[in-house]
Protein backbone atom coordinates (compact mmCIF):
# COMPACT_ATOMS: atom_id res chain seq x y z
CA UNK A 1 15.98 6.89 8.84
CA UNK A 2 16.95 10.29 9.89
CA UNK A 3 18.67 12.59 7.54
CA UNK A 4 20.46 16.36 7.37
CA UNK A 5 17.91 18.79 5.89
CA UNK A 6 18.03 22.24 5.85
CA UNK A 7 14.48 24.57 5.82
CA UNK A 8 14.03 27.49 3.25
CA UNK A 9 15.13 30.25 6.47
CA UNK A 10 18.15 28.28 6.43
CA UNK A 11 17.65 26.36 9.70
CA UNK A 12 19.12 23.14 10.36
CA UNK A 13 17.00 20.28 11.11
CA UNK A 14 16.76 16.32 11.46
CA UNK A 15 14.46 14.67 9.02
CA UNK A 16 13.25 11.99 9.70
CA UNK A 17 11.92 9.56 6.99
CA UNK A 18 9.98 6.44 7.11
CA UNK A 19 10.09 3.94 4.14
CA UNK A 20 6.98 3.20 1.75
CA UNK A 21 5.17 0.02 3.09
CA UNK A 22 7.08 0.34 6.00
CA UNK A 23 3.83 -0.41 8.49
CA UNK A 24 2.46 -3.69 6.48
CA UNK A 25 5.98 -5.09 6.18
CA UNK A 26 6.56 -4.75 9.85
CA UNK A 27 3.19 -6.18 10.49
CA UNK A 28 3.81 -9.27 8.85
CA UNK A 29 7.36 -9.40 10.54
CA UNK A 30 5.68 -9.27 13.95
CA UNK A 31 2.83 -11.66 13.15
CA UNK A 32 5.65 -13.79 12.10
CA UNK A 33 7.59 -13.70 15.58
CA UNK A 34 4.29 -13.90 17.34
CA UNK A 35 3.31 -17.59 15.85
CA UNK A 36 7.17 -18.31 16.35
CA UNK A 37 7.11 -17.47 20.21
CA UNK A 38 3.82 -19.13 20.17
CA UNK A 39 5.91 -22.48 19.56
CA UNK A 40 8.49 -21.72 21.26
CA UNK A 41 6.56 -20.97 24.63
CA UNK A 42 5.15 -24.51 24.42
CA UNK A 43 7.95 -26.05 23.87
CA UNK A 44 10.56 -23.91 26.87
CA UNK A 45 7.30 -25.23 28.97
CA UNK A 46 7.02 -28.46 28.25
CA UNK A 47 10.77 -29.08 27.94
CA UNK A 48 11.76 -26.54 31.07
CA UNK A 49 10.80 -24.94 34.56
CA UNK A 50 10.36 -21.71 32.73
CA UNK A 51 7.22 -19.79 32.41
CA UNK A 52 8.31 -17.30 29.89
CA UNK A 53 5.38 -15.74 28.12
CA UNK A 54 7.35 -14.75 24.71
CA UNK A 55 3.90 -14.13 22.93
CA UNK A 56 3.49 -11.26 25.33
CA UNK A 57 7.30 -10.22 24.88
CA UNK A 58 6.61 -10.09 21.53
CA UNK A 59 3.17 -8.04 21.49
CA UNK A 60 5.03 -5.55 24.05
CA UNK A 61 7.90 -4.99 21.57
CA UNK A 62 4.98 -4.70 19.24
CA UNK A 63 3.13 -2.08 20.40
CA UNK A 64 5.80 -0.12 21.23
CA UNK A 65 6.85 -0.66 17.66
CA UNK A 66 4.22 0.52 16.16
CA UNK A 67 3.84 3.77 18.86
CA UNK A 68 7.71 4.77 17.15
CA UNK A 69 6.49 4.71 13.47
CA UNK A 70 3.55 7.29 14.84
CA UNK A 71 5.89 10.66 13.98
CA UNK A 72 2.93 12.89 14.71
CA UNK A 73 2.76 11.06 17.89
CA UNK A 74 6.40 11.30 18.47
CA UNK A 75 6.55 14.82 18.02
CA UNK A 76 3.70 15.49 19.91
CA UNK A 77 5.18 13.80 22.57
CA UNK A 78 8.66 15.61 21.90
CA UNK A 79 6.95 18.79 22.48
CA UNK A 80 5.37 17.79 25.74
CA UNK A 81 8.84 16.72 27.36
CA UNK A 82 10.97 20.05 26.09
CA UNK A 83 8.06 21.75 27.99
CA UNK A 84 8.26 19.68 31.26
CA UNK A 85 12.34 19.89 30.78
CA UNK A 86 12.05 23.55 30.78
CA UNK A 87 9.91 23.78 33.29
CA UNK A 88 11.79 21.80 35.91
CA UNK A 89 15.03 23.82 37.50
CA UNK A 90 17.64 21.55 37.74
CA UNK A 91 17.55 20.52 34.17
CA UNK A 92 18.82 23.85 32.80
CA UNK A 93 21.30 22.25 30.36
CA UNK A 94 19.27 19.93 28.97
CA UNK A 95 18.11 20.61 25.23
CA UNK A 96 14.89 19.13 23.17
CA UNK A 97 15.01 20.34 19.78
CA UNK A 98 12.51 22.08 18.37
CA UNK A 99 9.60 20.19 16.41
CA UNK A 100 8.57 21.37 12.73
CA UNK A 101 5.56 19.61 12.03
CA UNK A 102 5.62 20.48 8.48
């Protein structure tokens, strides 16, 4: 969740909270979906022409999952693009906001 926050200078800023036993709930969520798509790929194969690997779909949608409730890793990664934006001349009015890592 992201919310209005304001620092003690009096800057503006997005804050951006993630719930208490946030990771182990979504963990058992996705090991969940992965024993359901487990099923579900034998049976779309046995019943259909389709080869859909929904395991994998799952474990993609995973991963990246689990790379979004890394904030460190987020704004490390925020950091990196408002340099390359800046850096690159035809994306002048482009804006990254600024990362407080506090």
């Amino acid at each position: 969740q992201v919310y209005r926050g304001r620092l003690v200078n009096g800057t503006e800023v997005a804050v951006k909270v993630q719930r208490p036993q946030a990771l182990p709930t979504i963990s058992k969520d996705l090991y969940v979906m992965r024993k359901a798509a487990g099923v579900v790929t034998q049976l779309a194969n046995s019943l259909t022409a389709q080869t859909t690997d929904y395991v994998a779909l799952v474990e993609t949608f995973g991963e990246g999952l689990y790379t979004e409730l890394d904030f460190r890793n987020e704004a490390l990664n925020q950091q990196k693009m408002a340099k390359l934006i800046r850096e690159t001349p035809k994306c002048g009015g482009v804006i990254v906001p600024e990362v407080f890592m506090e």
